[in-house]
C-alpha atoms as a PDB file:
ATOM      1  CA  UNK A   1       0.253  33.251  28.842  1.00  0.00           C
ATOM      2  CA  UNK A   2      -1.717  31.240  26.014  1.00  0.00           C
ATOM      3  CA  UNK A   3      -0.299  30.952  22.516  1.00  0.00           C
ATOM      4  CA  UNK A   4      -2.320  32.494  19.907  1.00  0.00           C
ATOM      5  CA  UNK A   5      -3.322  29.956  17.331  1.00  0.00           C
ATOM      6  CA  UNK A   6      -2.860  31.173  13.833  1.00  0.00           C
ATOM      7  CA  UNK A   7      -5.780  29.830  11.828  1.00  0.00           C
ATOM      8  CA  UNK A   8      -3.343  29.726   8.464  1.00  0.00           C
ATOM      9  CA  UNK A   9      -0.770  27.388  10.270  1.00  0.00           C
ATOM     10  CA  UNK A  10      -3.750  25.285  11.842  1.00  0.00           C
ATOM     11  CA  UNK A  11      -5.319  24.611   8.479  1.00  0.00           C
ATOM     12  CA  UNK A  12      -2.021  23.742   6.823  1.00  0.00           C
ATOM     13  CA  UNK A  13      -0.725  21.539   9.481  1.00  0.00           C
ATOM     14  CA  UNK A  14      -4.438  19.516   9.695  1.00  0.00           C
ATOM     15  CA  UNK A  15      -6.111  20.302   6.015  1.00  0.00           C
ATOM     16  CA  UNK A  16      -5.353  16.438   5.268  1.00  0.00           C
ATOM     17  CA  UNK A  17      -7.336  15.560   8.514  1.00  0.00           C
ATOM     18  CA  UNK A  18      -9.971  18.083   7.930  1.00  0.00           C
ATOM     19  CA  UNK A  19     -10.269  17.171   4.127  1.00  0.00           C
ATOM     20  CA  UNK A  20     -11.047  13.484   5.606  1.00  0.00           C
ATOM     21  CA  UNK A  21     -13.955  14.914   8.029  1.00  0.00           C
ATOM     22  CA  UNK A  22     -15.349  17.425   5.073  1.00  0.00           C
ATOM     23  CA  UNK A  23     -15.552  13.743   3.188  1.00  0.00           C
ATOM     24  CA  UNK A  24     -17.184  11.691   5.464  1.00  0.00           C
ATOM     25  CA  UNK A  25     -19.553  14.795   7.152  1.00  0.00           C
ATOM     26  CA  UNK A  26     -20.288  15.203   3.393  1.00  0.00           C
ATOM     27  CA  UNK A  27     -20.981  11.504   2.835  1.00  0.00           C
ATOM     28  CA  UNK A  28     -22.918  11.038   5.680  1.00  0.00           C
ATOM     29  CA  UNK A  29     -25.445  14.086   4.903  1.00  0.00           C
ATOM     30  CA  UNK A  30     -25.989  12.931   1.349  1.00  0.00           C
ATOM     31  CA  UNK A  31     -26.930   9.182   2.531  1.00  0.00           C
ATOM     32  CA  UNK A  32     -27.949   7.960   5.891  1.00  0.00           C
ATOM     33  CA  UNK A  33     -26.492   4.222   5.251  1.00  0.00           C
ATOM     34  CA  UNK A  34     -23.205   5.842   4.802  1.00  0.00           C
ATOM     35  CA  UNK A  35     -22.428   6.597   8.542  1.00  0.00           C
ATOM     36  CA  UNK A  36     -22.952   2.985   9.873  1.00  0.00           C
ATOM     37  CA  UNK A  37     -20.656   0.144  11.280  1.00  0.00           C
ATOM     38  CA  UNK A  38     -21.576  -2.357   8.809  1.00  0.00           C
ATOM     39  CA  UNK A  39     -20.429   0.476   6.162  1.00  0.00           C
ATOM     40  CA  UNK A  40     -17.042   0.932   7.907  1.00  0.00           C
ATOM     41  CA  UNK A  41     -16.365  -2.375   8.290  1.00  0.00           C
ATOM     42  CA  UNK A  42     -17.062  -2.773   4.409  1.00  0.00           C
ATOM     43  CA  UNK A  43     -14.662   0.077   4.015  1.00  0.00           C
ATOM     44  CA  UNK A  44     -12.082  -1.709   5.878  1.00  0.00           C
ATOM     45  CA  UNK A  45     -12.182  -4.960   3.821  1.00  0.00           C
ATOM     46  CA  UNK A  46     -12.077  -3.590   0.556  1.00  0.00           C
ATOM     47  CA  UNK A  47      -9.229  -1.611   1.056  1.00  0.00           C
ATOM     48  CA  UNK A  48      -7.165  -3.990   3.033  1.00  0.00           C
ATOM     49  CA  UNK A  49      -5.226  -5.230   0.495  1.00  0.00           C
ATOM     50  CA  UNK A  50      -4.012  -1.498  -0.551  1.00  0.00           C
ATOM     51  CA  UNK A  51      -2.839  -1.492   3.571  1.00  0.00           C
ATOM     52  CA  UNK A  52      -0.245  -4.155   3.060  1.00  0.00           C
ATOM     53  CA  UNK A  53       0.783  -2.651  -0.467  1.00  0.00           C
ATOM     54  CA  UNK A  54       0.901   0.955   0.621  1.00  0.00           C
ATOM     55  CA  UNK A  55       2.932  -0.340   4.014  1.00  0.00           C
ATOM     56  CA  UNK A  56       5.236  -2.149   1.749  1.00  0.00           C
ATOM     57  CA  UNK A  57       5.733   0.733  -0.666  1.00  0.00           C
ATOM     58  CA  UNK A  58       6.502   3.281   1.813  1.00  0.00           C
ATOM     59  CA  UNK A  59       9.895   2.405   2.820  1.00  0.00           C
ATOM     60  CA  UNK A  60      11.498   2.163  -0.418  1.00  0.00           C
ATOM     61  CA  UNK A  61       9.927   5.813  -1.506  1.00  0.00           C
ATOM     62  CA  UNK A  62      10.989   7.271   2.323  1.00  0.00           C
ATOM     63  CA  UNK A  63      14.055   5.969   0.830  1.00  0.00           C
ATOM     64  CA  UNK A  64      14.364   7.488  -2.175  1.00  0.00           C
ATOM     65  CA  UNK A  65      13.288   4.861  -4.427  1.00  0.00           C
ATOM     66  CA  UNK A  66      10.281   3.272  -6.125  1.00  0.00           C
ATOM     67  CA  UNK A  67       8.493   0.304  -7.168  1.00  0.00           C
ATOM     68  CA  UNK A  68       6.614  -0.148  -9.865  1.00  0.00           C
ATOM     69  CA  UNK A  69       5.982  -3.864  -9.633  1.00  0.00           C
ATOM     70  CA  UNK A  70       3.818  -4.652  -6.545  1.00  0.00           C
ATOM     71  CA  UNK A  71       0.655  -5.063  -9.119  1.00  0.00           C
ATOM     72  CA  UNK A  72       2.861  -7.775 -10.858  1.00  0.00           C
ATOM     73  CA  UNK A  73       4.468  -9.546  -7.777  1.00  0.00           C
ATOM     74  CA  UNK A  74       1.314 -10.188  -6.061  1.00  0.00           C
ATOM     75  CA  UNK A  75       0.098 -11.512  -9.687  1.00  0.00           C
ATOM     76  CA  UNK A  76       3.067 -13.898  -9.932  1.00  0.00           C
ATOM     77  CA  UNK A  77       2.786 -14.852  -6.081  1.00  0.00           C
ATOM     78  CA  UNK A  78      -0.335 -15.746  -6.193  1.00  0.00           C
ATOM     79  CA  UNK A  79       0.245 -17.764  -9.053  1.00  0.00           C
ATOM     80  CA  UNK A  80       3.230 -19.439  -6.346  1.00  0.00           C
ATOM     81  CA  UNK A  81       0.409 -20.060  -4.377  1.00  0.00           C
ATOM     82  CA  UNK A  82      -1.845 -22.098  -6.647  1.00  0.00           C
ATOM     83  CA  UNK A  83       0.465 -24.129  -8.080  1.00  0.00           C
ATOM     84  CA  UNK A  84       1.178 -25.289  -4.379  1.00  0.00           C
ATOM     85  CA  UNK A  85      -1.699 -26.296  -3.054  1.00  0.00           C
ATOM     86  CA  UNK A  86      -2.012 -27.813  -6.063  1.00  0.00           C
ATOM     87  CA  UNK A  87       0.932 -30.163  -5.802  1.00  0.00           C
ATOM     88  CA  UNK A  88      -0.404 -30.810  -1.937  1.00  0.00           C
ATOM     89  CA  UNK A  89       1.551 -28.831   0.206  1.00  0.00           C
ATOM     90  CA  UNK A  90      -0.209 -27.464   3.231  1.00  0.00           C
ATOM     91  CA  UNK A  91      -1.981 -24.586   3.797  1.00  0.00           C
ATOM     92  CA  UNK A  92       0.621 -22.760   5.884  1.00  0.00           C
ATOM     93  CA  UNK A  93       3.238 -24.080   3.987  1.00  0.00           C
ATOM     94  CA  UNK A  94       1.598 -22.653   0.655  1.00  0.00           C
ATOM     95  CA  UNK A  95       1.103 -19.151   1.951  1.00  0.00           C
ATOM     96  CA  UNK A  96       5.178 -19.193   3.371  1.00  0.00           C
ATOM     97  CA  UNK A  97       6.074 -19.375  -0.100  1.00  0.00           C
ATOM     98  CA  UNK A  98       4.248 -17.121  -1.608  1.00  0.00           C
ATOM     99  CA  UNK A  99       5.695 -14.911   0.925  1.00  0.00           C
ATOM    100  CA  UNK A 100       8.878 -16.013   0.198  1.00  0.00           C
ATOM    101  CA  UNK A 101       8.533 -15.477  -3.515  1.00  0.00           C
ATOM    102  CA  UNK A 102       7.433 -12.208  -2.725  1.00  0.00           C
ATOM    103  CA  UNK A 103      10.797 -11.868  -0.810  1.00  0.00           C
ATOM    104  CA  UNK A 104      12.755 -13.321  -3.751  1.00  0.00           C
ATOM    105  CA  UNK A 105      11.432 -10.749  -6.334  1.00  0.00           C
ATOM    106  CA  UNK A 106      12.122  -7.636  -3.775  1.00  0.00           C
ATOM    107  CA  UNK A 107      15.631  -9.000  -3.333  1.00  0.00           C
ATOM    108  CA  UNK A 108      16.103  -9.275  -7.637  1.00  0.00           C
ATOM    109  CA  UNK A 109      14.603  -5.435  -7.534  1.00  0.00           C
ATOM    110  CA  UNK A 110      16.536  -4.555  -4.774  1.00  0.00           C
ATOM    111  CA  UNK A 111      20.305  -5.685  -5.720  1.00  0.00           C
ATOM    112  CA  UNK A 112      19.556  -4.363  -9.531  1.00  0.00           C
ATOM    113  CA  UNK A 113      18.556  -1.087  -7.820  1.00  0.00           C
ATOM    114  CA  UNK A 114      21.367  -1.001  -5.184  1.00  0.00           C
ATOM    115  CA  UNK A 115      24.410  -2.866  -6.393  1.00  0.00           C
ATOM    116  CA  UNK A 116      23.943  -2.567 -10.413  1.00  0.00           C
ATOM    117  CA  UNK A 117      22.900   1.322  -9.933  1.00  0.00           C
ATOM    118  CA  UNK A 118      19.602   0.714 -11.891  1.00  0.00           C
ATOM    119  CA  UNK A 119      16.815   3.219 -11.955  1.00  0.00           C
ATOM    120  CA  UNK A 120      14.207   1.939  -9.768  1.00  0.00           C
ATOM    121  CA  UNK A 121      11.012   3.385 -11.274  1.00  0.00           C
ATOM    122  CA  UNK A 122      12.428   2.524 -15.059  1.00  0.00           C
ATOM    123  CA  UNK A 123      13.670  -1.153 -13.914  1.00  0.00           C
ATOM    124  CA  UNK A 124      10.816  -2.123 -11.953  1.00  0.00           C
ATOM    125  CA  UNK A 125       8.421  -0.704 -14.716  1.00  0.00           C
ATOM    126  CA  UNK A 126      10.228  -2.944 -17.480  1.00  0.00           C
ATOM    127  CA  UNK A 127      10.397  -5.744 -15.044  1.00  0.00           C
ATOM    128  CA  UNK A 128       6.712  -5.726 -14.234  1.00  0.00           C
ATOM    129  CA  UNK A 129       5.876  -7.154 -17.188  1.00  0.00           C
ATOM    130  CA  UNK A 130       8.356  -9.829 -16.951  1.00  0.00           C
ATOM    131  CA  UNK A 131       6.608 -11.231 -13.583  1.00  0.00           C
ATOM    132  CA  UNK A 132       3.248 -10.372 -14.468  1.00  0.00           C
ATOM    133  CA  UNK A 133       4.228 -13.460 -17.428  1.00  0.00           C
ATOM    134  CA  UNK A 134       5.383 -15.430 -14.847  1.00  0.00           C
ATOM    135  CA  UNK A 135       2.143 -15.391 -13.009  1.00  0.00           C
ATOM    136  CA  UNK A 136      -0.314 -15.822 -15.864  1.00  0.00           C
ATOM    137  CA  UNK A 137       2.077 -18.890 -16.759  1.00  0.00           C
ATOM    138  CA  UNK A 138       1.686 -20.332 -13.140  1.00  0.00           C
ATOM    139  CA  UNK A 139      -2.001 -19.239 -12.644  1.00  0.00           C
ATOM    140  CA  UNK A 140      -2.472 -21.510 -16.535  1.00  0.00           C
ATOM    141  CA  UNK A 141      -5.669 -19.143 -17.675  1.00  0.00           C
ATOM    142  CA  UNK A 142      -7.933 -15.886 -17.158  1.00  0.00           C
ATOM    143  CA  UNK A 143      -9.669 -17.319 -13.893  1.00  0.00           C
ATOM    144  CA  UNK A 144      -9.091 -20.194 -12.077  1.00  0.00           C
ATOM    145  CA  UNK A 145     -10.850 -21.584  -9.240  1.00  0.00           C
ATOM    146  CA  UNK A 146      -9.184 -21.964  -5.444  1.00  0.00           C
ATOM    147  CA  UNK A 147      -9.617 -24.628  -2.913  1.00  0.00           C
ATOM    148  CA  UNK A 148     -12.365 -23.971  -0.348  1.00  0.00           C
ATOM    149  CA  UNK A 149      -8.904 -22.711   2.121  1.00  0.00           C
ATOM    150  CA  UNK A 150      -8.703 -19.663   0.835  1.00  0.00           C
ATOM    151  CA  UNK A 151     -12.049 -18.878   0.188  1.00  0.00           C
ATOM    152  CA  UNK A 152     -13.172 -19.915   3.948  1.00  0.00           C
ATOM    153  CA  UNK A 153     -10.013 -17.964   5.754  1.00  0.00           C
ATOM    154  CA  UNK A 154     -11.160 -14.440   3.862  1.00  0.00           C
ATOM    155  CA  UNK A 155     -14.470 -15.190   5.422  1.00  0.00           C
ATOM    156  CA  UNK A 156     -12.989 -15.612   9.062  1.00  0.00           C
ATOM    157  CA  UNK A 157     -14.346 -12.475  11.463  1.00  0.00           C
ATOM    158  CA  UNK A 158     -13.303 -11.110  14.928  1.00  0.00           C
ATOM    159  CA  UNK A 159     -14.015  -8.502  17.419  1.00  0.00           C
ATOM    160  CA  UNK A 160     -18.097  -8.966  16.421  1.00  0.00           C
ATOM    161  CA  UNK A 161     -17.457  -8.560  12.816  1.00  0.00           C
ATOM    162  CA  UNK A 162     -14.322  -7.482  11.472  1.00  0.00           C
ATOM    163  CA  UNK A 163     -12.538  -9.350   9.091  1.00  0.00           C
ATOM    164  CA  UNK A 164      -9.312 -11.135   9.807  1.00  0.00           C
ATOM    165  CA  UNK A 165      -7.404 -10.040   6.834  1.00  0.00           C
ATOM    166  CA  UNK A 166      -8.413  -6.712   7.981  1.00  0.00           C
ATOM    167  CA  UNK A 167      -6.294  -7.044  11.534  1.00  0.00           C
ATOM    168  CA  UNK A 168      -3.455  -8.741   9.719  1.00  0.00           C
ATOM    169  CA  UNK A 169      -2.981  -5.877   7.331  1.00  0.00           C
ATOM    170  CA  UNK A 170      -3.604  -3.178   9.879  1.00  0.00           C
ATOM    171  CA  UNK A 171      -1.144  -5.026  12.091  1.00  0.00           C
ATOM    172  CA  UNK A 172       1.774  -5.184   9.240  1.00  0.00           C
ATOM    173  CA  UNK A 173       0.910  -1.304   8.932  1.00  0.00           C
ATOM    174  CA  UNK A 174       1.977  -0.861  12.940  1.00  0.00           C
ATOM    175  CA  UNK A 175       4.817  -2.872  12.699  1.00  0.00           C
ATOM    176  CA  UNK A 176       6.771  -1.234   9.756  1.00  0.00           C
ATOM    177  CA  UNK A 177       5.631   2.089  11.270  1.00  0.00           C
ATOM    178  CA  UNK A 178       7.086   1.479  14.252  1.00  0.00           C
ATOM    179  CA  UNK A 179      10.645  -0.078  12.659  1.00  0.00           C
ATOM    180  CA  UNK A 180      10.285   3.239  10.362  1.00  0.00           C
ATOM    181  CA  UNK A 181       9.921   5.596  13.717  1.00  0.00           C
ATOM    182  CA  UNK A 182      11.792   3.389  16.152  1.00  0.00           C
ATOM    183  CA  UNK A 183      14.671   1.442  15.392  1.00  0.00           C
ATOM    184  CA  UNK A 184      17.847   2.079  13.172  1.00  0.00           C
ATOM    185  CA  UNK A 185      17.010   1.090   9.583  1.00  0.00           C
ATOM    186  CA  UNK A 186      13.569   3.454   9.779  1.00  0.00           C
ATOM    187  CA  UNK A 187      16.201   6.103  10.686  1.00  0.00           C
ATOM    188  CA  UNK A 188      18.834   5.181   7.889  1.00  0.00           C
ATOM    189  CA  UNK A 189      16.265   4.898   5.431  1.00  0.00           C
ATOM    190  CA  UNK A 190      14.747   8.354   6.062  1.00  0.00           C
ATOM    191  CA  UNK A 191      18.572   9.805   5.931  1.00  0.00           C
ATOM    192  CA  UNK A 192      18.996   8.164   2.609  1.00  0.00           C
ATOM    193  CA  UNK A 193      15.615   9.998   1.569  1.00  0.00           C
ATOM    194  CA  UNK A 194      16.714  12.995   2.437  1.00  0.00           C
ATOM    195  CA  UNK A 195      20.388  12.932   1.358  1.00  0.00           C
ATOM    196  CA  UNK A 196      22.038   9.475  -0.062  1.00  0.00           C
ATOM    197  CA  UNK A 197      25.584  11.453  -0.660  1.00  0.00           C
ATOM    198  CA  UNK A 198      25.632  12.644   3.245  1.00  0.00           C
ATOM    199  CA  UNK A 199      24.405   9.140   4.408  1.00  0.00           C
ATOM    200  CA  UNK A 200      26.920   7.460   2.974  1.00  0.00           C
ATOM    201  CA  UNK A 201      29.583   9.806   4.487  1.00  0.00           C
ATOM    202  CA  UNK A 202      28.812   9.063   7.762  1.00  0.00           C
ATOM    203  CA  UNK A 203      28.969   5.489   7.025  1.00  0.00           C
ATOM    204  CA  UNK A 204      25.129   4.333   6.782  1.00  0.00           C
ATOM    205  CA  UNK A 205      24.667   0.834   4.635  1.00  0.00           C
ATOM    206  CA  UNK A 206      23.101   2.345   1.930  1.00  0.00           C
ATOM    207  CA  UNK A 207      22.963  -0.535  -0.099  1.00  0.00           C
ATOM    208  CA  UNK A 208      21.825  -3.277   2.061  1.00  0.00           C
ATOM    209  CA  UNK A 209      19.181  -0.667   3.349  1.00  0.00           C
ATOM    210  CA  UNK A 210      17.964  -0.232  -0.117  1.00  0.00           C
ATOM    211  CA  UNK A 211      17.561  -3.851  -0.889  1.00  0.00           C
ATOM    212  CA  UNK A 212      15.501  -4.390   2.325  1.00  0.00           C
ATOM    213  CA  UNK A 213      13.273  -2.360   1.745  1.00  0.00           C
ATOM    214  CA  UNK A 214      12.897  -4.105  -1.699  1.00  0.00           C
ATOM    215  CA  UNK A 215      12.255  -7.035   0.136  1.00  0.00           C
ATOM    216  CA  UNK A 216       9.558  -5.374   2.465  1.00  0.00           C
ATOM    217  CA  UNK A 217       7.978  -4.171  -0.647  1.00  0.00           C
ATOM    218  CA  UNK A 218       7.896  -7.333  -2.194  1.00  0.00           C
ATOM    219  CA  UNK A 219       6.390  -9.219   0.525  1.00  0.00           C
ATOM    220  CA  UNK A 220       4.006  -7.140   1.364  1.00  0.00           C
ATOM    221  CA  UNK A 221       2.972  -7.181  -2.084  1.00  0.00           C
ATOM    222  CA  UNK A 222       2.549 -11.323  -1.868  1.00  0.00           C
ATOM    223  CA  UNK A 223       0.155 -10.518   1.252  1.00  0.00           C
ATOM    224  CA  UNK A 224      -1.682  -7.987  -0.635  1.00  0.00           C
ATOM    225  CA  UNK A 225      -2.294 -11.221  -3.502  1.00  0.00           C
ATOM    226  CA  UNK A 226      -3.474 -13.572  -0.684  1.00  0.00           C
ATOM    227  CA  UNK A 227      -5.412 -10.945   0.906  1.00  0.00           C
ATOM    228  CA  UNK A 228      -7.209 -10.595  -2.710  1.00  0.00           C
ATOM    229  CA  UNK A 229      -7.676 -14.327  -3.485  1.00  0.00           C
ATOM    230  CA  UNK A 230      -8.882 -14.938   0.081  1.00  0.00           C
ATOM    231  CA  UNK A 231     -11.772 -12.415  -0.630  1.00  0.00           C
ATOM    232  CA  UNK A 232     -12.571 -13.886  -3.912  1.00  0.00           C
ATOM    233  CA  UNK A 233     -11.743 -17.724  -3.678  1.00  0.00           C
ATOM    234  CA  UNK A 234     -10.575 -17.611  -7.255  1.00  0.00           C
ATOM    235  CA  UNK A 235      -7.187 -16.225  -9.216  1.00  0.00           C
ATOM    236  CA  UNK A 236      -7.544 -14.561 -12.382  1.00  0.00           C
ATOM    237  CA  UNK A 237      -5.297 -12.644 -14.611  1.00  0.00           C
ATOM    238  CA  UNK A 238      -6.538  -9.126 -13.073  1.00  0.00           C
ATOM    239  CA  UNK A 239      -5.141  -9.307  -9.802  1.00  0.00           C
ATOM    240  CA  UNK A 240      -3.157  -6.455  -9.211  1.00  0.00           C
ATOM    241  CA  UNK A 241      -3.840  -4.692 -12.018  1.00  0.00           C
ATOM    242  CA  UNK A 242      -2.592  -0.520 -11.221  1.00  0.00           C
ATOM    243  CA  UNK A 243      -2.586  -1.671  -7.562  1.00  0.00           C
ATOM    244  CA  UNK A 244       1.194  -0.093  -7.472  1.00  0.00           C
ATOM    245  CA  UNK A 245      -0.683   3.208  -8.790  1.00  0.00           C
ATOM    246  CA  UNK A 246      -3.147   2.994  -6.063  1.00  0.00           C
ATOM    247  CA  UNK A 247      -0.690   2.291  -3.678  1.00  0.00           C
ATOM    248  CA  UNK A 248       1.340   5.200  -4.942  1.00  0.00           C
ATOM    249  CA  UNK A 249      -1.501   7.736  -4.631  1.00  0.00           C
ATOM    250  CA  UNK A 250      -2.312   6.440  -1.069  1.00  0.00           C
ATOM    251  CA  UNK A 251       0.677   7.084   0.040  1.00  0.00           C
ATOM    252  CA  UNK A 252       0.901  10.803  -1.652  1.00  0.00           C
ATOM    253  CA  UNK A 253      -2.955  11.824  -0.001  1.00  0.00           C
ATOM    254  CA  UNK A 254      -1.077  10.567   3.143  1.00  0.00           C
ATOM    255  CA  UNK A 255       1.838  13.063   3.315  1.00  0.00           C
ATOM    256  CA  UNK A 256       4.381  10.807   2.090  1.00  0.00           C
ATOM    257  CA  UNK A 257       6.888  12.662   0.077  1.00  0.00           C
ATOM    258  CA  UNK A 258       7.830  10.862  -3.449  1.00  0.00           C
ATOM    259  CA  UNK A 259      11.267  12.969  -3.368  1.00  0.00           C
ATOM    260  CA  UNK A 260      11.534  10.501  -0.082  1.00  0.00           C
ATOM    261  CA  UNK A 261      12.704  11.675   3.236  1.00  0.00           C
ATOM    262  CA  UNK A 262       9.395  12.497   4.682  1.00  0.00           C
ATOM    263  CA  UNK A 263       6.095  10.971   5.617  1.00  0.00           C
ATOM    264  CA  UNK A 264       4.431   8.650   8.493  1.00  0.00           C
ATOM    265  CA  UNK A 265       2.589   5.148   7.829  1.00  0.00           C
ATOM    266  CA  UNK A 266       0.319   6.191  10.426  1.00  0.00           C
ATOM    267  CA  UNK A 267      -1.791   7.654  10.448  1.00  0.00           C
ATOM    268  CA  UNK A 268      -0.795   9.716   6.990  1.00  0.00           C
ATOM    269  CA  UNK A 269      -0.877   6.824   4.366  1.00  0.00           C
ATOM    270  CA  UNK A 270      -3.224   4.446   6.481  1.00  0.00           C
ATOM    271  CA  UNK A 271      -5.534   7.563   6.071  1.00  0.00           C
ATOM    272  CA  UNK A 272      -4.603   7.902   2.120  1.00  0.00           C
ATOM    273  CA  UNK A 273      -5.975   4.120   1.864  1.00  0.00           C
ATOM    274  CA  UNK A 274      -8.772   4.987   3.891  1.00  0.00           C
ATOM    275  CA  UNK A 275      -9.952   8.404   1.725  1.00  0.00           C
ATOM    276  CA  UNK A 276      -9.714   6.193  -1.252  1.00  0.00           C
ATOM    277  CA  UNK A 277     -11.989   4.088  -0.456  1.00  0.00           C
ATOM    278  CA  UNK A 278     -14.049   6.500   1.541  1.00  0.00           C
ATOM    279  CA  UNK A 279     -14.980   8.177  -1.883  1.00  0.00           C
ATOM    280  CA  UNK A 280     -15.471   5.111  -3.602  1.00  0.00           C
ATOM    281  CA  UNK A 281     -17.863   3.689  -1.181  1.00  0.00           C
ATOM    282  CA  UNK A 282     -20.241   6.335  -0.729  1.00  0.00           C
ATOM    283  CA  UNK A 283     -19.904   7.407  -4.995  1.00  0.00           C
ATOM    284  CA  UNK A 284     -21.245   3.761  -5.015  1.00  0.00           C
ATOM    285  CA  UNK A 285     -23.650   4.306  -2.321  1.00  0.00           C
ATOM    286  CA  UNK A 286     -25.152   6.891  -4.177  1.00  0.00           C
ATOM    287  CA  UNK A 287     -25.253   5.445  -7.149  1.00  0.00           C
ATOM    288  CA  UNK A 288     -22.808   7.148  -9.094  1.00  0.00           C
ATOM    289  CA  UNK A 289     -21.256   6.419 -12.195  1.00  0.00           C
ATOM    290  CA  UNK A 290     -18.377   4.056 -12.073  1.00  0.00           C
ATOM    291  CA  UNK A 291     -16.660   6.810 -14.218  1.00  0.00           C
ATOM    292  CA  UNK A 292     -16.766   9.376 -11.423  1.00  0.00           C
ATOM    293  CA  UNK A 293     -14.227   7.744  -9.520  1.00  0.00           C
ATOM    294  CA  UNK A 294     -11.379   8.123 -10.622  1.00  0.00           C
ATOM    295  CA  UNK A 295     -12.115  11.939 -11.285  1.00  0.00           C
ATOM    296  CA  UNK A 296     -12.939  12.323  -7.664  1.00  0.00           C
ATOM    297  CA  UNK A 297      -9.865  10.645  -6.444  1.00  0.00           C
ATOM    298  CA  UNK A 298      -7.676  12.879  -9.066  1.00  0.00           C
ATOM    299  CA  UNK A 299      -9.007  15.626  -7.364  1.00  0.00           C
ATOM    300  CA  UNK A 300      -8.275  14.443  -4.026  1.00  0.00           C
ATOM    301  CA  UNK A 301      -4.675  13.778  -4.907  1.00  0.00           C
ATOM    302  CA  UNK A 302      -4.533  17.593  -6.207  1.00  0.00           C
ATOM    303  CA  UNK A 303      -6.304  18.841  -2.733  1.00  0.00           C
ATOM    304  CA  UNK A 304      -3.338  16.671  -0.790  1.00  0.00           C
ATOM    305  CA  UNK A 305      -0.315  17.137  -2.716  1.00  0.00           C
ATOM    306  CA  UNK A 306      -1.146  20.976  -3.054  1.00  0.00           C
ATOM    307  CA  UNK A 307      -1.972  21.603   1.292  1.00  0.00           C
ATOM    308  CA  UNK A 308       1.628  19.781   1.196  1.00  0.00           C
ATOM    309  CA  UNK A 309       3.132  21.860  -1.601  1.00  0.00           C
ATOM    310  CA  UNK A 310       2.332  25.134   0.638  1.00  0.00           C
ATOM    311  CA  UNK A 311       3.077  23.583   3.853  1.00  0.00           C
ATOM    312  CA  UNK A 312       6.578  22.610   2.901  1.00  0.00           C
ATOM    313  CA  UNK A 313       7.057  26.130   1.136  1.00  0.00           C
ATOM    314  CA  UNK A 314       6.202  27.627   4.913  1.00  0.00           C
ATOM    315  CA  UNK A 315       8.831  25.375   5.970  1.00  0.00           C
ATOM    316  CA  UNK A 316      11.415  26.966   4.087  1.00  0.00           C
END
């Protein structure tokens, strides 16, 4: 005997996905350019950067938690980065620490947050202003130029077009979705989301899990900075200005609950990224006014965080 599908639960359980086809159907009728490989691929590279902020984010709000100072860490990484191959250090070696330093600040965020009992969203809001110094200092103006390294690897293309700071960034995306789904700490860190006090009854490391995913955060948020400079071939004081914010509403037009506890990487905030820059591209395609974007993706946010709203109130 069949199930009967009830057409109220079907909307609510796929209204993100269906919002996402409404877009692009929309898109697509309005201008024929829209709908074309080139386009997607476009898509793809502007918004990789927000991939490998959004994946980094997404633990530590699963978690409980959040971090304010991505925008500011990829600023002052970056800034790592320059003054290395400046001094002569290879490329490889120059990219390790910027990762590193990206490490470094997640693990500053991470044992104020964990061991000193700070609130996360205050303390990294205060403290991105304190790294976003730090950068500007080690960057030494409002634009610099990059060696050719940078510039020429952002350029680099696979699979008959796409670009290789695309698949990294996609890739980082699968593999933190998979240690979120499959192994221990993706399980302990969606307990602590859900319930800290319980977690730490039944013994969970609540502390150590916290400042990893600090750590996650933060380097992800130095890849983000590379991905950024590798695109543009210079550094300049802008670099990830609001990109926590962005990262932030990806995640939320992806399912991902801020109260933590809840959410997927994929496809829920790979598709967040995705929608952003879905609107913005064919807005721009169209011609519209730069001003119309952010409008568009406030209303967006509203559509996604209010299907959510009503699905978790059928939940109860």
């Amino acid at each position: 005997m069949t199930k009967k599908i009830n057409t109220k639960d079907f909307l609510l359980s796929n209204g993100f996905y269906l919002l996402c086809i409404a877009v692009i159907v929309i898109f697509s009728i309005l201008n024929r350019s829209f709908l074309t490989v080139q386009n997607f691929f476009a898509i793809l590279l502007a918004s990789a950067f927000l991939c490998a902020t959004t994946a980094g984010v997404t633990p530590v709000i699963i978690s409980g938690n959040m971090d304010l100072s991505v925008g500011s860490t990829a600023l002052l990484c970056v800034g790592v980065m320059y003054q290395s191959f400046h001094s002569g250090l290879p490329d490889g070696v120059t990219l390790l620490l910027g990762i590193l330093s990206g490490c470094i600040v997640g693990l500053i965020n991470g044992i104020l947050v964990a061991k000193l009992k700070f609130n996360a969203m205050v303390l990294t809001l205060g403290l991105q202003i304190g790294y976003r110094g730090l950068g500007l200092m080690l960057i030494g103006g409002t634009q610099v130029k990059l060696p050719e390294a940078f510039s020429n690897f952002g350029k680099k293309t696979i699979f008959g077009g796409l670009n290789v700071t695309v698949v990294i960034c996609l890739l980082v995306m699968l593999v933190l979705h998979l240690i979120l789904k499959r192994t221990r700490f993706g399980t302990y860190c969606y307990a602590i989301g859900c319930n800290e006090m319980a977690s730490e009854r039944v013994g969970i490391p609540i502390d150590k899990v916290k400042i990893a995913t600090f750590i996650i955060s933060g380097a992800c948020a130095a890849l983000a900075g590379f991905v950024v400079i590798s695109r543009l071939g210079i550094a300049h004081s802008y670099i990830g200005k609001e990109m926590e914010f962005d990262a932030i509403e990806a995640a939320v037009i992806g399912g991902i609950s801020l109260n933590g506890g809840r959410g997927n990487l994929l496809p829920g905030a790979l598709l967040g990224v995705f929608l952003i820059y879905v609107i913005n591209n064919g807005l721009s395609i169209m011609g519209a006014s730069e001003y119309v974007y952010p409008f568009a993706q406030g209303i967006i946010v509203f559509v996604a965080m209010y299907l959510d709203a009503l699905k978790n109130f059928k939940n109860k």
